[in-house]
C-alpha atoms as a PDB file:
ATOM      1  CA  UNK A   1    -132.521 143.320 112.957  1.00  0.00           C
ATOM      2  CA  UNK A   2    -136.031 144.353 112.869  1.00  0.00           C
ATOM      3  CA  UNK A   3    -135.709 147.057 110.460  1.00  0.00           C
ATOM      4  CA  UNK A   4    -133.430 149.623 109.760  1.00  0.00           C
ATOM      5  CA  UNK A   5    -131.314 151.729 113.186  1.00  0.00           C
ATOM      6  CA  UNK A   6    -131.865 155.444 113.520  1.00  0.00           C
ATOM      7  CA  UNK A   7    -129.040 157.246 114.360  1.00  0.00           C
ATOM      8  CA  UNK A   8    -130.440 160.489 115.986  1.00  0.00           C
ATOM      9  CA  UNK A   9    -128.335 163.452 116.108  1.00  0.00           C
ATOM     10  CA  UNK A  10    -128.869 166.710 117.905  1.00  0.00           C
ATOM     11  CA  UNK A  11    -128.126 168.721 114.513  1.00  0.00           C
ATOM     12  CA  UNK A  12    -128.074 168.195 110.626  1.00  0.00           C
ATOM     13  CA  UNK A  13    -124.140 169.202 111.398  1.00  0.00           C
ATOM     14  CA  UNK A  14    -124.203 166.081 113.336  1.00  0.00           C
ATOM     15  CA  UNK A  15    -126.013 163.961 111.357  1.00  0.00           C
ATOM     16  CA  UNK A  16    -123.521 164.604 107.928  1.00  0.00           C
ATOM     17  CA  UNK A  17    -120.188 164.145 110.270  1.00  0.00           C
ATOM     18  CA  UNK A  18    -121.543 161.195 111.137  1.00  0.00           C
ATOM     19  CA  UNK A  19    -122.269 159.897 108.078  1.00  0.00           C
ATOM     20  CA  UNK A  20    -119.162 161.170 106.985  1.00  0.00           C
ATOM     21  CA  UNK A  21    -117.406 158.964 109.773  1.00  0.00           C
ATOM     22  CA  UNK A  22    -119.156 156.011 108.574  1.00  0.00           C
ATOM     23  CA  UNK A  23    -117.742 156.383 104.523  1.00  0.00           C
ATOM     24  CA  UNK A  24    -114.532 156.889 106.237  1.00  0.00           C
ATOM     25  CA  UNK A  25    -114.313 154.146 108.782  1.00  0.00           C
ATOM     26  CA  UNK A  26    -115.285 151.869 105.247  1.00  0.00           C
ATOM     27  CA  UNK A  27    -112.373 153.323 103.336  1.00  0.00           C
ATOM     28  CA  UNK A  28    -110.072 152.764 106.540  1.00  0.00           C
ATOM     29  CA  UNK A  29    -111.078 148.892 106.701  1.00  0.00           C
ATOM     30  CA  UNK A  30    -111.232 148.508 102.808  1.00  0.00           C
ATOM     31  CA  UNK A  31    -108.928 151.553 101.059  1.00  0.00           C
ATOM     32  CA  UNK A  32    -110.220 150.160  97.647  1.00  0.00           C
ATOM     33  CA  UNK A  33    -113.511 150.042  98.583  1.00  0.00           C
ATOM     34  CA  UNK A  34    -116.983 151.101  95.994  1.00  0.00           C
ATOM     35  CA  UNK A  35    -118.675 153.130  96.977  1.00  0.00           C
ATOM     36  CA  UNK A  36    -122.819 154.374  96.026  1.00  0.00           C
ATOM     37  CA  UNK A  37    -122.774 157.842  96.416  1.00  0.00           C
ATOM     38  CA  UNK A  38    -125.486 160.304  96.380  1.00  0.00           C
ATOM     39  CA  UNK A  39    -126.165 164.342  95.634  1.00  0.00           C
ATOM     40  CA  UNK A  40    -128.005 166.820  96.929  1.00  0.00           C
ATOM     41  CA  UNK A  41    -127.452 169.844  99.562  1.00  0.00           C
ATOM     42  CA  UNK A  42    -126.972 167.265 102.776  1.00  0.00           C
ATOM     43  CA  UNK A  43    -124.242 165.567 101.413  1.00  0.00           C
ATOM     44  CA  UNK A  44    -122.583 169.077 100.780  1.00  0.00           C
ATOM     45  CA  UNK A  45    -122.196 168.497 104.526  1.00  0.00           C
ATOM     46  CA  UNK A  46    -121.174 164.781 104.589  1.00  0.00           C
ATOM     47  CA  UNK A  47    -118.689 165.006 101.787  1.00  0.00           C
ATOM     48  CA  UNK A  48    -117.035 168.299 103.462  1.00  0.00           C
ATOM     49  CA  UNK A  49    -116.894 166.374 106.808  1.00  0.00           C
ATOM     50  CA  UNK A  50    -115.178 163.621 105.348  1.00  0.00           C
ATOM     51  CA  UNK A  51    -112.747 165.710 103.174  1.00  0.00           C
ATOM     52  CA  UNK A  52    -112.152 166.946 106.701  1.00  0.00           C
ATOM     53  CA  UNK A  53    -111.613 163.463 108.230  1.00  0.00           C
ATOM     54  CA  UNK A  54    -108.135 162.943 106.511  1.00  0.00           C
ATOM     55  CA  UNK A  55    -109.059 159.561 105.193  1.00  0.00           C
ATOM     56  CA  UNK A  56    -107.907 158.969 101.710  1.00  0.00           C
ATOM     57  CA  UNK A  57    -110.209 158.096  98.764  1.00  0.00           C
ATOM     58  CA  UNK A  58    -107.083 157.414  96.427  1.00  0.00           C
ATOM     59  CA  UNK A  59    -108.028 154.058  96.306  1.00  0.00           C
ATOM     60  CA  UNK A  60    -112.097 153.791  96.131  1.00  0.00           C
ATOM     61  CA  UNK A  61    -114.251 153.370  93.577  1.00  0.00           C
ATOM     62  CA  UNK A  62    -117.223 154.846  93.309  1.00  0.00           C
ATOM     63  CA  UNK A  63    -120.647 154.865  91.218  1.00  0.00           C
ATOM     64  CA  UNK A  64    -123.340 158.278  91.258  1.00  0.00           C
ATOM     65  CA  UNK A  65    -126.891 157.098  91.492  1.00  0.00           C
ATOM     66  CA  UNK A  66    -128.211 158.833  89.379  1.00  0.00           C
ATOM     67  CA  UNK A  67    -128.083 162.263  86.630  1.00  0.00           C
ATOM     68  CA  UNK A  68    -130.237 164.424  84.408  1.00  0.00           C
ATOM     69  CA  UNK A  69    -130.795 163.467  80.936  1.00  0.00           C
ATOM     70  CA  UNK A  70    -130.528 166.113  78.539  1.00  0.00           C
ATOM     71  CA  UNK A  71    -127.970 168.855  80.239  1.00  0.00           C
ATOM     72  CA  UNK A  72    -124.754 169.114  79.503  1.00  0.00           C
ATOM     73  CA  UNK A  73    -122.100 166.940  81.905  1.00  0.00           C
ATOM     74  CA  UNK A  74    -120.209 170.718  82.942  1.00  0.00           C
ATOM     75  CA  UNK A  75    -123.441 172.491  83.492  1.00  0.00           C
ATOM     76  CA  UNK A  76    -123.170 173.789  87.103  1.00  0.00           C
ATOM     77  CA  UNK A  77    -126.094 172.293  88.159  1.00  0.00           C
ATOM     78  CA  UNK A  78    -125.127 168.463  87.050  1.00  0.00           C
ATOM     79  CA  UNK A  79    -124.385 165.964  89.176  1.00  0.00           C
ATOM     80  CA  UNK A  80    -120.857 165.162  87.879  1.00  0.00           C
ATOM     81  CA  UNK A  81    -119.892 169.291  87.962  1.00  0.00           C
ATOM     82  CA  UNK A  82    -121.298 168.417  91.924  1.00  0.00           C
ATOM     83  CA  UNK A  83    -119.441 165.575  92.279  1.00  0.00           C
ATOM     84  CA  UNK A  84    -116.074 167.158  90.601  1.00  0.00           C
ATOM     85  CA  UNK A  85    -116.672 170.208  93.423  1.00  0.00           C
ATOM     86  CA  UNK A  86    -117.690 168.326  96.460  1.00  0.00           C
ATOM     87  CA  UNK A  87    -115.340 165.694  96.364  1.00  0.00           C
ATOM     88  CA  UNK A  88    -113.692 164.094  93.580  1.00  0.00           C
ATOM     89  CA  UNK A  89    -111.594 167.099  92.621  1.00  0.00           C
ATOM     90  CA  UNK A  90    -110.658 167.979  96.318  1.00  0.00           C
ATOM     91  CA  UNK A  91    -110.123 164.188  97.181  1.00  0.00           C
ATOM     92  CA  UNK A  92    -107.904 163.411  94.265  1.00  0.00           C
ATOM     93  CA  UNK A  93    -109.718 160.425  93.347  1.00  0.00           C
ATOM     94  CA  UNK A  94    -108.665 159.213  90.087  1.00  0.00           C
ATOM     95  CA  UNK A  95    -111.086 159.658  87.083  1.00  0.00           C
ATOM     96  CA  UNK A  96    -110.798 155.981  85.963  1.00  0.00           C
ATOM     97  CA  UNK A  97    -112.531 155.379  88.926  1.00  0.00           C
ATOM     98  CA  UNK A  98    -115.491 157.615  88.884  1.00  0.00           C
ATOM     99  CA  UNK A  99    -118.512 156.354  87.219  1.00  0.00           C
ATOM    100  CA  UNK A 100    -121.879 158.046  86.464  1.00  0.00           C
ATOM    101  CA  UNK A 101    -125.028 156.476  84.757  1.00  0.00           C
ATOM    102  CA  UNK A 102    -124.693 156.690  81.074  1.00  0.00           C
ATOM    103  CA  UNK A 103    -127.934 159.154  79.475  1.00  0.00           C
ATOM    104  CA  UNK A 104    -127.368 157.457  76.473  1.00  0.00           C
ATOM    105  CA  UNK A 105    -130.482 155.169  75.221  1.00  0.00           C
ATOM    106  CA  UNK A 106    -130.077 151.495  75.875  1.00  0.00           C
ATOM    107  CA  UNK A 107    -126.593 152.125  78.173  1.00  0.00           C
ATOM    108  CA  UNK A 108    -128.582 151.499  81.733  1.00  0.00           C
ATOM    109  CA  UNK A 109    -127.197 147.593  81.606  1.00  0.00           C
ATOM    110  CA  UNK A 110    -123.906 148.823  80.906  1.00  0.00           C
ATOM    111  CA  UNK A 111    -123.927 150.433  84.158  1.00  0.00           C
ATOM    112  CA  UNK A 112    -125.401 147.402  86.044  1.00  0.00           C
ATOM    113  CA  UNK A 113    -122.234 145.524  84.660  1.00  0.00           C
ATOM    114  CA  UNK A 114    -119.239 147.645  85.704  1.00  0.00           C
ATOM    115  CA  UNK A 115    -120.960 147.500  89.518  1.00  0.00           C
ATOM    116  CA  UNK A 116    -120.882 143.552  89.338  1.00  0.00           C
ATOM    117  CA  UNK A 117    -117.764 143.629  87.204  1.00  0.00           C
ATOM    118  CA  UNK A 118    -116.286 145.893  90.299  1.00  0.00           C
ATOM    119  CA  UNK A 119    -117.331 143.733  92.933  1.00  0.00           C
ATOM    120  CA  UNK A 120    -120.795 145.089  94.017  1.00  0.00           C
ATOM    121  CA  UNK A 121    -121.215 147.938  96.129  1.00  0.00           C
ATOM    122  CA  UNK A 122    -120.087 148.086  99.589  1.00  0.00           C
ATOM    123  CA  UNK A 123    -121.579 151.026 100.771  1.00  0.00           C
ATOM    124  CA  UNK A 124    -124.313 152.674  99.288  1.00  0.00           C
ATOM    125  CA  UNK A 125    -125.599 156.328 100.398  1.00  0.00           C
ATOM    126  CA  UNK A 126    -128.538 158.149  99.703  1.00  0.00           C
ATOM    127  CA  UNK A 127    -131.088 160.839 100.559  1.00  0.00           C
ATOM    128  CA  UNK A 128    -134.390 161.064 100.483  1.00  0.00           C
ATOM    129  CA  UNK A 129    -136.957 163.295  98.225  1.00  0.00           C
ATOM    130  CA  UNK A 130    -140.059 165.047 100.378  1.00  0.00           C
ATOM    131  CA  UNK A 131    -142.343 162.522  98.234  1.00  0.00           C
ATOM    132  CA  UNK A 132    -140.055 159.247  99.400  1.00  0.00           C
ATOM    133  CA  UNK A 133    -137.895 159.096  96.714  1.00  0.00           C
ATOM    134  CA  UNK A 134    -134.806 157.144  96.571  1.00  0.00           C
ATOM    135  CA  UNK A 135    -132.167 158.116  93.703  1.00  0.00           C
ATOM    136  CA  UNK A 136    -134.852 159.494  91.388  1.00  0.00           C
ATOM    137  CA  UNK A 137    -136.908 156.538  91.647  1.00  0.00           C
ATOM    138  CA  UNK A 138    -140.133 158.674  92.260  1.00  0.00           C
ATOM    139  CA  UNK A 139    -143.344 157.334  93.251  1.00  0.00           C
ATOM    140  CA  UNK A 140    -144.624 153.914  91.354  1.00  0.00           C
ATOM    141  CA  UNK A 141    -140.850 152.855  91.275  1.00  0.00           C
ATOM    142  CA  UNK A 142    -140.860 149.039  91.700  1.00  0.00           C
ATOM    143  CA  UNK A 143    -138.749 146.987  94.198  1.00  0.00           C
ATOM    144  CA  UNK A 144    -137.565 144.976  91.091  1.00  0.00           C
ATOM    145  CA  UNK A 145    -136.479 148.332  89.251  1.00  0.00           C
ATOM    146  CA  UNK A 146    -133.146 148.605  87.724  1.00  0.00           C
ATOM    147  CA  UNK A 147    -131.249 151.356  86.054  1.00  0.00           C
ATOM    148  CA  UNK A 148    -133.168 153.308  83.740  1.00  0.00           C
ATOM    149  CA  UNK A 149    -133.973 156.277  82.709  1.00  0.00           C
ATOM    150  CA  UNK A 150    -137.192 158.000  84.626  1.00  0.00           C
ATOM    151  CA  UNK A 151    -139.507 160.589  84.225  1.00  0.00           C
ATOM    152  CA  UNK A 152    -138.763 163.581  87.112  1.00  0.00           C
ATOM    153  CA  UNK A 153    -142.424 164.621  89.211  1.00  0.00           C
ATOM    154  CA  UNK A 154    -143.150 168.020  89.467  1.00  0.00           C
ATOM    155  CA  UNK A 155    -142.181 167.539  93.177  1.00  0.00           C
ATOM    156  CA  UNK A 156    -138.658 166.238  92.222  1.00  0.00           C
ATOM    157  CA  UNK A 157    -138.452 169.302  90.022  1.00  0.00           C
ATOM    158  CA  UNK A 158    -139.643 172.156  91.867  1.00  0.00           C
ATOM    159  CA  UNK A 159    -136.859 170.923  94.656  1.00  0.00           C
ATOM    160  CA  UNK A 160    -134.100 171.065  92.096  1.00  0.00           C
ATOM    161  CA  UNK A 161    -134.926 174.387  90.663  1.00  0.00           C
ATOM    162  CA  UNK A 162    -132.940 176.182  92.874  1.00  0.00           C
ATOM    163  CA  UNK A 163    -130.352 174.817  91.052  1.00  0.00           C
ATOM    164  CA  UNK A 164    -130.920 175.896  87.688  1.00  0.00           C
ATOM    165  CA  UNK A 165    -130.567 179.521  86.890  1.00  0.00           C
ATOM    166  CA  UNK A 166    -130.597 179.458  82.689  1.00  0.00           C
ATOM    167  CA  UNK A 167    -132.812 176.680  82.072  1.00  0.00           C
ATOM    168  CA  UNK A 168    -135.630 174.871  83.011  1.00  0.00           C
ATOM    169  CA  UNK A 169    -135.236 171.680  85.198  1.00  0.00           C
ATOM    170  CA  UNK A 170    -134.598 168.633  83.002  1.00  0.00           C
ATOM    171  CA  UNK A 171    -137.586 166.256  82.575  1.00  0.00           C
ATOM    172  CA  UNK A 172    -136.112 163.092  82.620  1.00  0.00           C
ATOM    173  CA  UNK A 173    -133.249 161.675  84.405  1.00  0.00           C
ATOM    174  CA  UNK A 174    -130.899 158.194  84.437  1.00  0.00           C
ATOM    175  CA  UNK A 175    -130.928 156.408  88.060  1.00  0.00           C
ATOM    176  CA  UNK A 176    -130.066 153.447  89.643  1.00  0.00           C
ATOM    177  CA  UNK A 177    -132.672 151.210  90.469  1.00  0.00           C
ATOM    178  CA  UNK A 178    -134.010 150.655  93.734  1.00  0.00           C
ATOM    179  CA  UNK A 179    -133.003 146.328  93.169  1.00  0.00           C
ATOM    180  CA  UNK A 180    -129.522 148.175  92.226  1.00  0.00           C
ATOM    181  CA  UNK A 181    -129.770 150.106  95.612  1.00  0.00           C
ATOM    182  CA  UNK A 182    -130.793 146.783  97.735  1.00  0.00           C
ATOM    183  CA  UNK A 183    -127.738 144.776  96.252  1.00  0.00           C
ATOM    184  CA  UNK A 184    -124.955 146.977  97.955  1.00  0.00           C
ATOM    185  CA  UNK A 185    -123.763 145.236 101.034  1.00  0.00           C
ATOM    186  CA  UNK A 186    -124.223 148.079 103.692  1.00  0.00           C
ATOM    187  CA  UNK A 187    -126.798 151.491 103.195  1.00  0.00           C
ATOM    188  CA  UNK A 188    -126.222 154.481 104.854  1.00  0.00           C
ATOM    189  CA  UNK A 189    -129.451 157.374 104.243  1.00  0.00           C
ATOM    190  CA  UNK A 190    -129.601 160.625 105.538  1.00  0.00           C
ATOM    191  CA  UNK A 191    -132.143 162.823 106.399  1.00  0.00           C
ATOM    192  CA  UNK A 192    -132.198 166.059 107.734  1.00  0.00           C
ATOM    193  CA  UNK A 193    -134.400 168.666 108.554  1.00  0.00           C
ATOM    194  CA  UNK A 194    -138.318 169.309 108.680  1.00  0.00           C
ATOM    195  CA  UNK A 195    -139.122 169.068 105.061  1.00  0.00           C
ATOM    196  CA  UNK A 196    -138.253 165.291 105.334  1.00  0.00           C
ATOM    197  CA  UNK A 197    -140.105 164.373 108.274  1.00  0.00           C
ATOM    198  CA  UNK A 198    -143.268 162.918 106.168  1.00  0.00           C
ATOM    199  CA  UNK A 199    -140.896 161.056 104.023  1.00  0.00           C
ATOM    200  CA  UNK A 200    -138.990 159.661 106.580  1.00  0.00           C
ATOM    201  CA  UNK A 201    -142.522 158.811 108.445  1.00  0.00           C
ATOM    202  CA  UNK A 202    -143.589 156.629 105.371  1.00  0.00           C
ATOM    203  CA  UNK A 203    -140.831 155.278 104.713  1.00  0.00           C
ATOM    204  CA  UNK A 204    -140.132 153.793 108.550  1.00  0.00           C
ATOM    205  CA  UNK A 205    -143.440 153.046 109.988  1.00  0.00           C
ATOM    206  CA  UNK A 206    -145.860 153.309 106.614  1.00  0.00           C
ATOM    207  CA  UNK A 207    -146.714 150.796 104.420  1.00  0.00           C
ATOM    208  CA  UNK A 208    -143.777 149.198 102.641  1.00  0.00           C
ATOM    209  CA  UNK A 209    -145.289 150.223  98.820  1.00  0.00           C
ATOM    210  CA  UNK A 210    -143.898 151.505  95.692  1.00  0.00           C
ATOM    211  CA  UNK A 211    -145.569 154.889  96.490  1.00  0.00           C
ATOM    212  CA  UNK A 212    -142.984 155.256  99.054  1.00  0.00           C
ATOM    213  CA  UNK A 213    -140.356 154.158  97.440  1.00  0.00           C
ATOM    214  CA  UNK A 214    -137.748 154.466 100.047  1.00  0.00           C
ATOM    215  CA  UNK A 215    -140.160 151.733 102.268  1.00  0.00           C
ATOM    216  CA  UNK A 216    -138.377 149.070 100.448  1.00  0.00           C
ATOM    217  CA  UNK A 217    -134.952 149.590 102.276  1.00  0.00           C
ATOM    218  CA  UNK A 218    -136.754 147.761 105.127  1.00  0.00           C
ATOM    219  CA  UNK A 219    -136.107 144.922 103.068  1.00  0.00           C
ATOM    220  CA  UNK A 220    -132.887 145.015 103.736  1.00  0.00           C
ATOM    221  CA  UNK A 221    -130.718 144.043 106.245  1.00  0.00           C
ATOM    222  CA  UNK A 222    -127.877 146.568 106.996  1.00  0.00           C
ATOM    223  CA  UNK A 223    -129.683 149.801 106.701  1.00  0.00           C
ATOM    224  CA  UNK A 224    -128.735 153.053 108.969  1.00  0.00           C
ATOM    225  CA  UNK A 225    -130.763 156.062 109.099  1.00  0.00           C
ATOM    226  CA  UNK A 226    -128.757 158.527 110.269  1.00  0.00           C
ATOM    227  CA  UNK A 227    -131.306 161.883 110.873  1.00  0.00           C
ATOM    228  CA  UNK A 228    -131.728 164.848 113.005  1.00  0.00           C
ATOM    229  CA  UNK A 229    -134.206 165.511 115.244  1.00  0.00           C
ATOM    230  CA  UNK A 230    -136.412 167.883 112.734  1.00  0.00           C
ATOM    231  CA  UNK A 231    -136.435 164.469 110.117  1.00  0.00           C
ATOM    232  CA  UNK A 232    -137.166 162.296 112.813  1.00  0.00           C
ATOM    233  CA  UNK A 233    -139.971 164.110 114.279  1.00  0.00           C
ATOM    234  CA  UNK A 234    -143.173 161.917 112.978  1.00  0.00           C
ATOM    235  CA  UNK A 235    -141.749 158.435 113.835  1.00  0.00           C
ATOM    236  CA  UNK A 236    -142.547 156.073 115.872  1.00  0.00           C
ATOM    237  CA  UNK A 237    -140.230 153.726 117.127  1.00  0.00           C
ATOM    238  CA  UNK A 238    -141.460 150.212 115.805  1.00  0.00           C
ATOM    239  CA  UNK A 239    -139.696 148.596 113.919  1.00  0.00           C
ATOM    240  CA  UNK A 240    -136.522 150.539 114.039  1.00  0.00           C
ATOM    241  CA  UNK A 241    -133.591 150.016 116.877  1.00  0.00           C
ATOM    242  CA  UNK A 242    -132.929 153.458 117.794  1.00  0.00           C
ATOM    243  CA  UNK A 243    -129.945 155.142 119.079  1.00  0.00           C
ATOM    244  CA  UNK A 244    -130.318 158.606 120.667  1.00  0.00           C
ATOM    245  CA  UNK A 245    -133.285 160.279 121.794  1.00  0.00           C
ATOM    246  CA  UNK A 246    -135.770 162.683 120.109  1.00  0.00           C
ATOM    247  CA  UNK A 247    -134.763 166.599 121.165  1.00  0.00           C
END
């Protein structure tokens, strides 16, 4: 492969039920499979199309890229209270195997070990932040990055505020690394709608560069980009095998 396919659909409906086809069709050929999973309003979408599917999760690991330091884990606008609502609560996966990044100091490597001590990651998804962001690797994230804990850009922040009713957005947060990201077998990233278009622009046809830091999934070589035709709307197609056509 060249780079990574674009899966266009007509719709941002589209685009999460397909994603949401492609978890599944993992967890049908490997029940016990780990999954990478990601936040954020699209996979609100995804993760309701594949409660939908009737493929069960029972069996699957899985590991959250990423959450805010300093906020409470049941504070409605953290990632595990997301996670418990979106999926894991309605899914019945067992909470043995649901695993976040630790926000304590010095516990990133503990978190690198339980995904090699699992296996590794066979499917990995993720969105993608208006200034390239993977996970909250922002901007000046290296391709050799690990877990860690990061300091949130005003960007990142002013996207999440929406979120956050009684407090101000956090500062910092704990995420995956993008070398973290790279090691799971298969990555799946979605992008929808016209706020993501630059983004998704950079990333695919800019310069691969830590100031982009989702450019460095072209380094890898199962990568789908599943969009709709808002996202997709500034890219070019070299270097990516498409499949579907611009609306």
């Amino acid at each position: 492969m060249t780079g990574p396919a674009l899966e266009l659909h007509p719709s941002a409906l589209a685009a999460e039920e397909a994603c949401a086809r492609r978890v599944a069709a993992v967890l049908e050929d490997r029940p016990a499979a780990n999954l990478g999973l990601a936040t954020g309003r699209t996979m609100i979408g995804v993760y309701r199309a594949l409660r939908s599917s009737g493929v069960s999760l029972a069996r699957a690991t899985t590991f959250n890229l990423d959450e805010y330091r300093d906020l409470p884990s049941d504070h409605p606008a953290s990632f595990r209270t997301f996670m418990a609502e979106q999926l894991f609560g309605p899914a019945g996966i067992p909470g043995d195997r649901v695993h976040f990044p630790d926000v304590r100091d010095g516990a990133a490597a503990e978190y690198e070990a339980r995904i090699v001590a699992a296996g590794g990651l066979d499917l990995q998804l993720l969105g993608i932040g208006v200034n390239g962001h993977i996970g909250f690797n922002e901007p000046g994230s290296t391709v050799a990055s690990r877990t860690r804990t990061v300091d949130l850009s005003a960007e990142t922040r002013l996207a999440n505020a929406a979120q956050f009713h009684d407090r101000d957005v956090p500062h910092q947060a704990v995420t995956m690394g993008i070398a973290t990201i790279l090691e799971a077998r298969s990555i799946v990233l979605v992008a929808t709608g016209e706020t993501k278009a630059a983004a998704l622009a950079a990333a695919l046809n800019g310069p691969m560069t830590p100031s982009c830091p989702a450019s460095f999934l072209r380094r890898h070589l199962d990568v789908t980009i599943i969009a709709d035709p808002a996202a997709a709307s500034r890219l070019s197609r070299s270097g990516t095998a498409w499949s579907g056509e611009l609306a």
